[in-house]
PDB file of N, CA and C in Angstrom:
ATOM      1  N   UNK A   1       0.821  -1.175   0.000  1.00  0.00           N
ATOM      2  CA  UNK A   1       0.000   0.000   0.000  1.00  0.00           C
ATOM      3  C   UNK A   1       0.876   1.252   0.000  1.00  0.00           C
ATOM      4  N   UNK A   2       0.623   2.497  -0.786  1.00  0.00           N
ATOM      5  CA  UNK A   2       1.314   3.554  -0.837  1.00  0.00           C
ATOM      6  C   UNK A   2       0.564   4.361  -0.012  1.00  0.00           C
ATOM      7  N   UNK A   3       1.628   5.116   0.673  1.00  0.00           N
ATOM      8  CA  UNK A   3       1.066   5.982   1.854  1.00  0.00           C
ATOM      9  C   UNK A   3       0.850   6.960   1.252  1.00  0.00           C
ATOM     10  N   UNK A   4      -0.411   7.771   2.121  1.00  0.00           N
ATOM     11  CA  UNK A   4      -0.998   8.884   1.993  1.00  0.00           C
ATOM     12  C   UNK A   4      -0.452   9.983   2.255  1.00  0.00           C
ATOM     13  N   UNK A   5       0.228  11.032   1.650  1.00  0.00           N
ATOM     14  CA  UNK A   5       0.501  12.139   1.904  1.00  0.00           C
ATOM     15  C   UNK A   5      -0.206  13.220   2.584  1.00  0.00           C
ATOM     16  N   UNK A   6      -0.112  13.758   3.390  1.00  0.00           N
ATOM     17  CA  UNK A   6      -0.927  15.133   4.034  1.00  0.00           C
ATOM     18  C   UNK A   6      -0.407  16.335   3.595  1.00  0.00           C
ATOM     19  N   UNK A   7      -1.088  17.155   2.858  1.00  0.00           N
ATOM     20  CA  UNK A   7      -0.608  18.626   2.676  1.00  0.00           C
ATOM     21  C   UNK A   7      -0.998  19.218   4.084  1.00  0.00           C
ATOM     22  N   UNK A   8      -0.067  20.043   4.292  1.00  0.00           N
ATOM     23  CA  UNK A   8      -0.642  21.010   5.276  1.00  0.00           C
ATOM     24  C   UNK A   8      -0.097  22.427   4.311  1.00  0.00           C
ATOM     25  N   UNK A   9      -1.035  23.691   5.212  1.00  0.00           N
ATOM     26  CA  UNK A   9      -1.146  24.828   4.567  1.00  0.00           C
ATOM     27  C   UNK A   9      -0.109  25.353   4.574  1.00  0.00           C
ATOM     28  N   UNK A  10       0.577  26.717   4.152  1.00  0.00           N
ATOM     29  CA  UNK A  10       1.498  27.408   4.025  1.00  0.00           C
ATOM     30  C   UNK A  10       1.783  28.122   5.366  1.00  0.00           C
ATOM     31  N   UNK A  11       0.859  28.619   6.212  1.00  0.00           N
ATOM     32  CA  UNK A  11       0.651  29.439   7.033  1.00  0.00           C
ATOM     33  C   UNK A  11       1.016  27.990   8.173  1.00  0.00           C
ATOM     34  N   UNK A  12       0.139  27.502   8.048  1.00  0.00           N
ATOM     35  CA  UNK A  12       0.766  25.794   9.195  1.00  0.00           C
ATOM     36  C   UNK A  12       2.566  25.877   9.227  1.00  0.00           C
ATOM     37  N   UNK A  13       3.008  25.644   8.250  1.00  0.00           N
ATOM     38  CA  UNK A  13       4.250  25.529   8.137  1.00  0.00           C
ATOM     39  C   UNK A  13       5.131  26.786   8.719  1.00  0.00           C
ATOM     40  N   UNK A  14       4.737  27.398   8.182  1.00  0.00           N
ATOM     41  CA  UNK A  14       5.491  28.804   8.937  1.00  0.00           C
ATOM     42  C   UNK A  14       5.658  28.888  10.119  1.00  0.00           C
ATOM     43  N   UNK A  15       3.990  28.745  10.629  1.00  0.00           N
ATOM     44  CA  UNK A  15       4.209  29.034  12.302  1.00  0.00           C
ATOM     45  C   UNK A  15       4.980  27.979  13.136  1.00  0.00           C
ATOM     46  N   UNK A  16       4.787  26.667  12.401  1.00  0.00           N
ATOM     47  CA  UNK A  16       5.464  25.157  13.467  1.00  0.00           C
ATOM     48  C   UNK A  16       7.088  25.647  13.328  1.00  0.00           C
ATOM     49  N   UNK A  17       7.579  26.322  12.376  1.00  0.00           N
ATOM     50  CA  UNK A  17       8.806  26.778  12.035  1.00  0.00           C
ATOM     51  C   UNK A  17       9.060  27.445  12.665  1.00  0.00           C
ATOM     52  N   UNK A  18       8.249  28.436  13.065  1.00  0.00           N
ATOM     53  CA  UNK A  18       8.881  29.866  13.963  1.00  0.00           C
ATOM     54  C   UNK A  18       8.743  29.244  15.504  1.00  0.00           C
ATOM     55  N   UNK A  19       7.592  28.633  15.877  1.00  0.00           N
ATOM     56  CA  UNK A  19       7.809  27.748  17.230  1.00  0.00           C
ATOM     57  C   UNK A  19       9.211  27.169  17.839  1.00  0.00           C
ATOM     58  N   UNK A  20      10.107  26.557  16.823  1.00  0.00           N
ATOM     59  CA  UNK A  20      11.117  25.843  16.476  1.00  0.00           C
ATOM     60  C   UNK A  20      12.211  26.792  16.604  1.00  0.00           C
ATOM     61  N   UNK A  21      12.108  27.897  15.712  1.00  0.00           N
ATOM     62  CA  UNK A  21      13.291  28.270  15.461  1.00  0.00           C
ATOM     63  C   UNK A  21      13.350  29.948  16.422  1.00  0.00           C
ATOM     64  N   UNK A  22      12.086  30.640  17.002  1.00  0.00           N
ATOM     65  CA  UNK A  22      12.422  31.758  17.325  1.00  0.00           C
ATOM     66  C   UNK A  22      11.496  31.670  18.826  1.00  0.00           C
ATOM     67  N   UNK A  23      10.859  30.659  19.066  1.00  0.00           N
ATOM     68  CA  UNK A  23      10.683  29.812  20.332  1.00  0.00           C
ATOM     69  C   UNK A  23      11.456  29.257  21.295  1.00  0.00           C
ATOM     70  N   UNK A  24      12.534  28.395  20.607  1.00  0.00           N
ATOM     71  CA  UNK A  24      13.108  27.261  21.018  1.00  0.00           C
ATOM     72  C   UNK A  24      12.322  25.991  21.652  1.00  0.00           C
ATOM     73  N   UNK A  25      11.464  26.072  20.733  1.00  0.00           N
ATOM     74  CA  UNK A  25      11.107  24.469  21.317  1.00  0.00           C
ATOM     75  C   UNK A  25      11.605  23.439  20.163  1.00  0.00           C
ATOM     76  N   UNK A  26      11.729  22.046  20.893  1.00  0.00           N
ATOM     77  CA  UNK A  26      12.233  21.135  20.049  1.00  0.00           C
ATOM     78  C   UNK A  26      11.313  20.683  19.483  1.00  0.00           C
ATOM     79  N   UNK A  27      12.107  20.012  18.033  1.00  0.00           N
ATOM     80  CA  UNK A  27      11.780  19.570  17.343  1.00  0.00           C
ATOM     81  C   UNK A  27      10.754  18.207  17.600  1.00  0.00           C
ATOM     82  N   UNK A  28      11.214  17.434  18.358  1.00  0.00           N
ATOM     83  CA  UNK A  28      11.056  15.912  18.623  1.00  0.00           C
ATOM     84  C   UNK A  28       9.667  16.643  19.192  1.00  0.00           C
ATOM     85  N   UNK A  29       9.499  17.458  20.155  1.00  0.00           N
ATOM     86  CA  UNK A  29       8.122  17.512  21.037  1.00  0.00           C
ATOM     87  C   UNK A  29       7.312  18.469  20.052  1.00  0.00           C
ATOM     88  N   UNK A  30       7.411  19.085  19.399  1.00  0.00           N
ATOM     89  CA  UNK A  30       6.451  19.431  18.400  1.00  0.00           C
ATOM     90  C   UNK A  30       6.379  18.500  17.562  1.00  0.00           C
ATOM     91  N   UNK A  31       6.994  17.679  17.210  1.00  0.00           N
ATOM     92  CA  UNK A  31       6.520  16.456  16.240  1.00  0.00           C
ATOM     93  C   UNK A  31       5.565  16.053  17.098  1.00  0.00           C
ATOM     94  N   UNK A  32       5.967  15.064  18.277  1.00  0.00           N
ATOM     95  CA  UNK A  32       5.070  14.597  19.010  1.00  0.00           C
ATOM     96  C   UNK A  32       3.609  15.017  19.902  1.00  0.00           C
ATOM     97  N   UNK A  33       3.909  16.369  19.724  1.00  0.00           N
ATOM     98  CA  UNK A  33       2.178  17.664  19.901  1.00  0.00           C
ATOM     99  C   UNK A  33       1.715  17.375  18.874  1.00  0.00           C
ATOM    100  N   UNK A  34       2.414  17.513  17.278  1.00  0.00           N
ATOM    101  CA  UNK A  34       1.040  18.097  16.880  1.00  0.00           C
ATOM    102  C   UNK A  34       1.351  16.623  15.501  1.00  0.00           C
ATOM    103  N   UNK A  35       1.895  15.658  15.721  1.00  0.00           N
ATOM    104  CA  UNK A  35       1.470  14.389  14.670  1.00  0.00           C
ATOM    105  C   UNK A  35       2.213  14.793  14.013  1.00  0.00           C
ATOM    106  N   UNK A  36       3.313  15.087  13.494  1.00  0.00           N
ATOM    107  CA  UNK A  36       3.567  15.545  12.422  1.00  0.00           C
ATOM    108  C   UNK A  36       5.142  14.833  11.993  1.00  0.00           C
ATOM    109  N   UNK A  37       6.023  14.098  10.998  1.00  0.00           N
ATOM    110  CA  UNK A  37       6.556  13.360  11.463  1.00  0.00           C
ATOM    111  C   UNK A  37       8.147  14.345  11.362  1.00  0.00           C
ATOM    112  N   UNK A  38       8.741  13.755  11.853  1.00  0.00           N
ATOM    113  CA  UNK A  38      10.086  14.156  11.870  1.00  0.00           C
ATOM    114  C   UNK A  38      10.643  14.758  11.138  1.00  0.00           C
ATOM    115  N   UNK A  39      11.272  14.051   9.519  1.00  0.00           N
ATOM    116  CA  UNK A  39      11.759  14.253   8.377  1.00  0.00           C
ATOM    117  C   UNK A  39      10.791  15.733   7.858  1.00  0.00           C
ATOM    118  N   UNK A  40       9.563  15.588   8.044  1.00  0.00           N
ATOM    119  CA  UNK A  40       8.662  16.668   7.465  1.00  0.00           C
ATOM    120  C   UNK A  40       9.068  18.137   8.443  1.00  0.00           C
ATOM    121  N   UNK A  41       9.176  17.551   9.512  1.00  0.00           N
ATOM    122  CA  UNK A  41       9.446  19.238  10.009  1.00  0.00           C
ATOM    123  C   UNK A  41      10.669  19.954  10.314  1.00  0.00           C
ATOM    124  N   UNK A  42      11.768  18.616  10.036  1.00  0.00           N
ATOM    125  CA  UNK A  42      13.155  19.106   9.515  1.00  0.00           C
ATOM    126  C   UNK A  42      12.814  19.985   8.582  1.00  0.00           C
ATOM    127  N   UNK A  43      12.418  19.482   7.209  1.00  0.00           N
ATOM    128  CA  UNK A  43      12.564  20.255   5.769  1.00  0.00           C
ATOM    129  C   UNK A  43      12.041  21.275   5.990  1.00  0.00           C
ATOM    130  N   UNK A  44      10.762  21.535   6.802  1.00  0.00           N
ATOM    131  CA  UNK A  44      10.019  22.969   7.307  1.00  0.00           C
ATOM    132  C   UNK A  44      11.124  23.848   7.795  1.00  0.00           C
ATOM    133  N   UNK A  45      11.464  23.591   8.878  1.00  0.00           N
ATOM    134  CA  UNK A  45      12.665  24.160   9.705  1.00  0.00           C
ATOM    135  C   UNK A  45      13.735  24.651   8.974  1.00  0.00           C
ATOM    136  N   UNK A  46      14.342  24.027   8.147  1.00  0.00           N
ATOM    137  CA  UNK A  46      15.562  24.333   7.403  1.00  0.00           C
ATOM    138  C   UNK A  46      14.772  25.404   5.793  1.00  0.00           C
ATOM    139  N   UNK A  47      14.131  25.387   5.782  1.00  0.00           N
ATOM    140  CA  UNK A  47      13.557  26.205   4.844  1.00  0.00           C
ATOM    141  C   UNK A  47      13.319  27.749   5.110  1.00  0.00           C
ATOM    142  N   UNK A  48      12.691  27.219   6.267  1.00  0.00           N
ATOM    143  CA  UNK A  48      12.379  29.061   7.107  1.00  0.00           C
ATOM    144  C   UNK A  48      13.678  29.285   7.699  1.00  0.00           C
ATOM    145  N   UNK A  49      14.413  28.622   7.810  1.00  0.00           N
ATOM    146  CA  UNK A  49      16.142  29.013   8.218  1.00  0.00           C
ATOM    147  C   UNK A  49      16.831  29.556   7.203  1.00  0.00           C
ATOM    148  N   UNK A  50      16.477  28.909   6.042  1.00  0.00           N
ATOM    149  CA  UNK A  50      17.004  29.648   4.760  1.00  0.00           C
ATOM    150  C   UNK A  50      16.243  30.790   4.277  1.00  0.00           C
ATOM    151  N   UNK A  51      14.923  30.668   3.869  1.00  0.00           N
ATOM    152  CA  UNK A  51      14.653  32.136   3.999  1.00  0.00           C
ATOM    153  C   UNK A  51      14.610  33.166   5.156  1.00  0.00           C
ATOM    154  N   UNK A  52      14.911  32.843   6.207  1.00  0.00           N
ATOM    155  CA  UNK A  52      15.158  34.084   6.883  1.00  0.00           C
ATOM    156  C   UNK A  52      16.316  34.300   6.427  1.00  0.00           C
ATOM    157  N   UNK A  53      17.635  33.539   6.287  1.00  0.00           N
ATOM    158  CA  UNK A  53      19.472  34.003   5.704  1.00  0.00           C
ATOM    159  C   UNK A  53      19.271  34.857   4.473  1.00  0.00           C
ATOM    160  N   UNK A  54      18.276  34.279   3.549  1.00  0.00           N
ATOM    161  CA  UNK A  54      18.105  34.910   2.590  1.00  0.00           C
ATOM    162  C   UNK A  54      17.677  36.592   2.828  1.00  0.00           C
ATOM    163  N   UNK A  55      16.840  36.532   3.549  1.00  0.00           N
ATOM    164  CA  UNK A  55      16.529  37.722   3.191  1.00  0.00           C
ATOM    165  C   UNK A  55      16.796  39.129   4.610  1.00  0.00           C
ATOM    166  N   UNK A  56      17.831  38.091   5.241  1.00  0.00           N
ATOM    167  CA  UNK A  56      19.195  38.720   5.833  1.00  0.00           C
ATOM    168  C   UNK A  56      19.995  39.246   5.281  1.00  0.00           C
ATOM    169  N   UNK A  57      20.182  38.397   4.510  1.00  0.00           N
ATOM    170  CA  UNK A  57      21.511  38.632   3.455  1.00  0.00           C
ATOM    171  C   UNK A  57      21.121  40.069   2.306  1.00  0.00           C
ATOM    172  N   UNK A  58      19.983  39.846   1.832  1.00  0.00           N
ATOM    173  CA  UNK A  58      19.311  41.006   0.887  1.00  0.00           C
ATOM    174  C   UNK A  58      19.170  42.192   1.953  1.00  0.00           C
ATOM    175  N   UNK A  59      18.847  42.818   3.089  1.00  0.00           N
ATOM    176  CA  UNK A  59      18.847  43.175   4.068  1.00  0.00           C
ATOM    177  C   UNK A  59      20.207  44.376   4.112  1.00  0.00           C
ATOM    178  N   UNK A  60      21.193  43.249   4.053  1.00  0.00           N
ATOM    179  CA  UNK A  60      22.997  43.357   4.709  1.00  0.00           C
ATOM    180  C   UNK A  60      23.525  44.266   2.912  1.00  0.00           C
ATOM    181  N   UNK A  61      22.689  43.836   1.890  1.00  0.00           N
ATOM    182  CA  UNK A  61      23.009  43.915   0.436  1.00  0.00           C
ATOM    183  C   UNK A  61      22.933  45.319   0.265  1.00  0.00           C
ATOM    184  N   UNK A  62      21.780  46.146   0.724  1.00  0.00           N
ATOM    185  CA  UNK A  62      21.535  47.193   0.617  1.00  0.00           C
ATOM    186  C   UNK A  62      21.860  48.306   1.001  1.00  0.00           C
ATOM    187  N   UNK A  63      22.652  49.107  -0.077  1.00  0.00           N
ATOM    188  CA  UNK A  63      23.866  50.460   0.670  1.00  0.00           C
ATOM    189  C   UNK A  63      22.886  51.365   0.625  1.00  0.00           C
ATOM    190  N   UNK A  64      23.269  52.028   1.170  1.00  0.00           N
ATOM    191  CA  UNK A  64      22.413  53.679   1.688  1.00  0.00           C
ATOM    192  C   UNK A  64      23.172  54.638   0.990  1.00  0.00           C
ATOM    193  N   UNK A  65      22.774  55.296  -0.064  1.00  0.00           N
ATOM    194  CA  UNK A  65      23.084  57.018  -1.023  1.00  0.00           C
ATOM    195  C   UNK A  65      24.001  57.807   0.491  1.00  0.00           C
ATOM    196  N   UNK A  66      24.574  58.358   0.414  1.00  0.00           N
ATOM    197  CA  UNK A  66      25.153  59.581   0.962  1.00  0.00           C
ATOM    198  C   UNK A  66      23.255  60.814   1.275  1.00  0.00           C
ATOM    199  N   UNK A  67      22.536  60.336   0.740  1.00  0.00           N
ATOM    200  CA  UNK A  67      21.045  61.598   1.177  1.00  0.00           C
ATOM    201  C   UNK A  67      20.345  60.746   1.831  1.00  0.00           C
ATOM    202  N   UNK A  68      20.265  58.849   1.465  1.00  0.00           N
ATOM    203  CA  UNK A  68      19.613  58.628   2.428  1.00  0.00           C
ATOM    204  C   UNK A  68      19.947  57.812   3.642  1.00  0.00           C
ATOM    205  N   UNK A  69      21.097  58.660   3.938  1.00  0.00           N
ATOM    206  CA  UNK A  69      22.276  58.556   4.834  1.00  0.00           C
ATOM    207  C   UNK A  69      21.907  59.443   5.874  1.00  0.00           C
ATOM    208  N   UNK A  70      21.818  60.386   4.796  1.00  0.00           N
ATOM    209  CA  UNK A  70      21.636  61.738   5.849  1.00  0.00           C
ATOM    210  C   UNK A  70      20.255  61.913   6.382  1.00  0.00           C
ATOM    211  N   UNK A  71      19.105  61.324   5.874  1.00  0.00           N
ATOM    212  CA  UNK A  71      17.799  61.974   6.058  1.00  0.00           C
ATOM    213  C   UNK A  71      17.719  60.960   7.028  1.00  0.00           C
ATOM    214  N   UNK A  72      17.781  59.310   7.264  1.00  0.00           N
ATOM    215  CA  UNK A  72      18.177  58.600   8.132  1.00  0.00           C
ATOM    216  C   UNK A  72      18.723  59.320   9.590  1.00  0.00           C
ATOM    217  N   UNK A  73      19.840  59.935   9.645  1.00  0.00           N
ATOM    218  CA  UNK A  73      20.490  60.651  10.952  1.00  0.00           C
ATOM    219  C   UNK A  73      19.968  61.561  10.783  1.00  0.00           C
ATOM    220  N   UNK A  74      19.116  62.524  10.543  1.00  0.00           N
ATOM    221  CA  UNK A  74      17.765  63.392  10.678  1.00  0.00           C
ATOM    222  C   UNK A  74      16.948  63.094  11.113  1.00  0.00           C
ATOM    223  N   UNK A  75      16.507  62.290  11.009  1.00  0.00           N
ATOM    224  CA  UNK A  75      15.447  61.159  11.413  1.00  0.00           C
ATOM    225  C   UNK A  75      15.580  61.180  12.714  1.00  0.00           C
ATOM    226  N   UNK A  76      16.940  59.884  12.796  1.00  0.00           N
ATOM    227  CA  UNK A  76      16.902  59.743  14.416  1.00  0.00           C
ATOM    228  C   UNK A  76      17.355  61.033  15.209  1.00  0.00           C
ATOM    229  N   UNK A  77      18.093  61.765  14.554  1.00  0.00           N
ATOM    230  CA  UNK A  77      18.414  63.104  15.545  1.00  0.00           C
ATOM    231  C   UNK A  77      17.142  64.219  15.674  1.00  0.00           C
ATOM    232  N   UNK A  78      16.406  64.338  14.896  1.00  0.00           N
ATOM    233  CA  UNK A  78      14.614  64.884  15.793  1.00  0.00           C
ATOM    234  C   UNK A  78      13.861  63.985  16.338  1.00  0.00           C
ATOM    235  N   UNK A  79      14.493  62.455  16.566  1.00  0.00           N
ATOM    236  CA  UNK A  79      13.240  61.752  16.721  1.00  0.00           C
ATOM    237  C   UNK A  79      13.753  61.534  18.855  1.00  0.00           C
ATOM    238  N   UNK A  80      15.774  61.430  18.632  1.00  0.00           N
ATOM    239  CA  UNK A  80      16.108  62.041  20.010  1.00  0.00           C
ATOM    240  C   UNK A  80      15.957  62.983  20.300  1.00  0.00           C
ATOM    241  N   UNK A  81      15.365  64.640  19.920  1.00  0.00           N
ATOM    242  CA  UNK A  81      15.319  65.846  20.317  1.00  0.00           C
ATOM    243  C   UNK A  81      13.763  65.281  21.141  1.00  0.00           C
ATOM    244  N   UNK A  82      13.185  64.845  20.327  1.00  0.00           N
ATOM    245  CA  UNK A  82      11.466  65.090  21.344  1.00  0.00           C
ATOM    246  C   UNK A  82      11.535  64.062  22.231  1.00  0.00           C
ATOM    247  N   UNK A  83      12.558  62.824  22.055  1.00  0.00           N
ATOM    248  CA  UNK A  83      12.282  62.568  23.213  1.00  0.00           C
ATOM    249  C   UNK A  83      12.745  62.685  24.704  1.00  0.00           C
ATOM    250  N   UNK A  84      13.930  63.538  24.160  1.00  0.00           N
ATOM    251  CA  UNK A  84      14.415  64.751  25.396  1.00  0.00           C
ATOM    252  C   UNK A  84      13.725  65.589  26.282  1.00  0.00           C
ATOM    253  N   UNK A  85      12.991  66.189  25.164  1.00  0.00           N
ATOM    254  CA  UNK A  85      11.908  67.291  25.304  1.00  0.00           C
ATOM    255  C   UNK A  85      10.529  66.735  26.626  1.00  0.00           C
ATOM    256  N   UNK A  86      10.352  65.429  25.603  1.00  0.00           N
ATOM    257  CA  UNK A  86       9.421  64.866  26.283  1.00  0.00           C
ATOM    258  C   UNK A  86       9.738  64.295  27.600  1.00  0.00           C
ATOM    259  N   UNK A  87      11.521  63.825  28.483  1.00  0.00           N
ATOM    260  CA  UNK A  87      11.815  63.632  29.197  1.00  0.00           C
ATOM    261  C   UNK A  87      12.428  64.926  30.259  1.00  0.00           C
ATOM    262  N   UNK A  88      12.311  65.755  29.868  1.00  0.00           N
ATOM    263  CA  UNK A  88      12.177  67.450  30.702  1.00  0.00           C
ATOM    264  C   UNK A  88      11.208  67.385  31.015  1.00  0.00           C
ATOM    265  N   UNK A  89       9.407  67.344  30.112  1.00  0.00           N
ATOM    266  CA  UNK A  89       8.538  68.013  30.888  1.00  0.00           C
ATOM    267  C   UNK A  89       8.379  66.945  32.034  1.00  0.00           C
ATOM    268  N   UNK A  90       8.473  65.807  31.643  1.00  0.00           N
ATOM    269  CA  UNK A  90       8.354  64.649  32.580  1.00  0.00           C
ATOM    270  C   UNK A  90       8.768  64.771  33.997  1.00  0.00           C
ATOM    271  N   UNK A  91      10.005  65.578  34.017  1.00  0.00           N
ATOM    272  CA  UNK A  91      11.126  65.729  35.246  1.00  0.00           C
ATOM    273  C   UNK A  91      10.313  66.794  35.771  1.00  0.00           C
ATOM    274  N   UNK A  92       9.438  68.043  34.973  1.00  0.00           N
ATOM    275  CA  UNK A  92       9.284  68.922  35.638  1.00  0.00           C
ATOM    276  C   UNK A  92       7.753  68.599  36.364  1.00  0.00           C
ATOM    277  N   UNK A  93       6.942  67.805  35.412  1.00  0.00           N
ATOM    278  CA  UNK A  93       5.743  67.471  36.136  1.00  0.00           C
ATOM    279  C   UNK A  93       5.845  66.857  37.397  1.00  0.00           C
ATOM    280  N   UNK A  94       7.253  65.558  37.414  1.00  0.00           N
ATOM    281  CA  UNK A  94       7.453  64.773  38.398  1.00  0.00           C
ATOM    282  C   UNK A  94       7.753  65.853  39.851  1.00  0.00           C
ATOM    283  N   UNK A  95       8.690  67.115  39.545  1.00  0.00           N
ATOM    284  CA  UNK A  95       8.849  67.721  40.622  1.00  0.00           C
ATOM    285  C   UNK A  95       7.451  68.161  41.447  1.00  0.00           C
ATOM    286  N   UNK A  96       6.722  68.463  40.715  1.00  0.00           N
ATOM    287  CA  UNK A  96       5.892  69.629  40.856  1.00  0.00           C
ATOM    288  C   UNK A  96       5.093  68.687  41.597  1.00  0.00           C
ATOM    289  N   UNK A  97       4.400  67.636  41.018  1.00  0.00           N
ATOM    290  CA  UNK A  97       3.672  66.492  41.822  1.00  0.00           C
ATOM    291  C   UNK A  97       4.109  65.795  43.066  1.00  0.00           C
ATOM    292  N   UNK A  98       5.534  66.137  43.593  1.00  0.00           N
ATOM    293  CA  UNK A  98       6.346  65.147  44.801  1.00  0.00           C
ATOM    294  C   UNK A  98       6.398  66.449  45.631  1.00  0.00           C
ATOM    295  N   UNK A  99       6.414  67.692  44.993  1.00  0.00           N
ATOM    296  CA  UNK A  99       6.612  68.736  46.564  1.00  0.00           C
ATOM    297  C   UNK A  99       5.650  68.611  47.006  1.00  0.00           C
ATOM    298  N   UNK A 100       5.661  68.998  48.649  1.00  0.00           N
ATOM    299  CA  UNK A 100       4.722  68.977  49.896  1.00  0.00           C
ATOM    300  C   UNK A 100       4.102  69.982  49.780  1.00  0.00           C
ATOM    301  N   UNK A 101       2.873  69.763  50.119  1.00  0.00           N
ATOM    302  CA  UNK A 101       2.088  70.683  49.943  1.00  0.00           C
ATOM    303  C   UNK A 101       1.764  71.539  51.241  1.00  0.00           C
ATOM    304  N   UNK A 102       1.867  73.051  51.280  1.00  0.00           N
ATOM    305  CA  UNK A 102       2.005  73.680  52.259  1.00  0.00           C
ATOM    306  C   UNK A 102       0.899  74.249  53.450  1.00  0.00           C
TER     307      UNK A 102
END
């Protein structure tokens, strides 16, 4: 008799993968949770291992212009100004709320 294959969905696969790989749970006990056999959730595993490298790697590939270099450190340098700003009024509300009241 030839055995029956099970598709499972795309979205199935992904998540038993990310359980695995950004979880840390093992392999052997998610086989054994959810039926699923060994060899099958190796190839899962090593797939979403490769596309995540992959598209690490495309990620690492991509140089930044000299403008959007700069608009980048613009970015984060108003995005540290307010939250300066926003950590002053903080200090000053905090005073104002802890003095004793006379």
């Amino acid at each position: 008799m030839a055995k029956k294959h099970k598709n499972y969905p795309t979205e199935f696969k992904e998540y038993v993968s990310k359980l695995i790989v950004l979880d840390g749970r093992k392999q052997v006990d998610v086989c054994n949770e959810l039926k699923i056999p060994y060899d099958t959730l190796h190839k899962w595993v090593s797939s979403y291992r490769k596309k995540q490298q992959d598209a690490e790697k495309a990620k690492q590939d991509q140089l930044l212009t000299a403008s959007e270099y700069k608009e980048l450190f613009e970015a984060e340098r108003l995005k540290r100004l307010e939250i300066e700003e926003e950590n002053a009024i903080l200090k000053k509300a905090m005073h104002i709320f802890t003095q004793e009241k006379k």
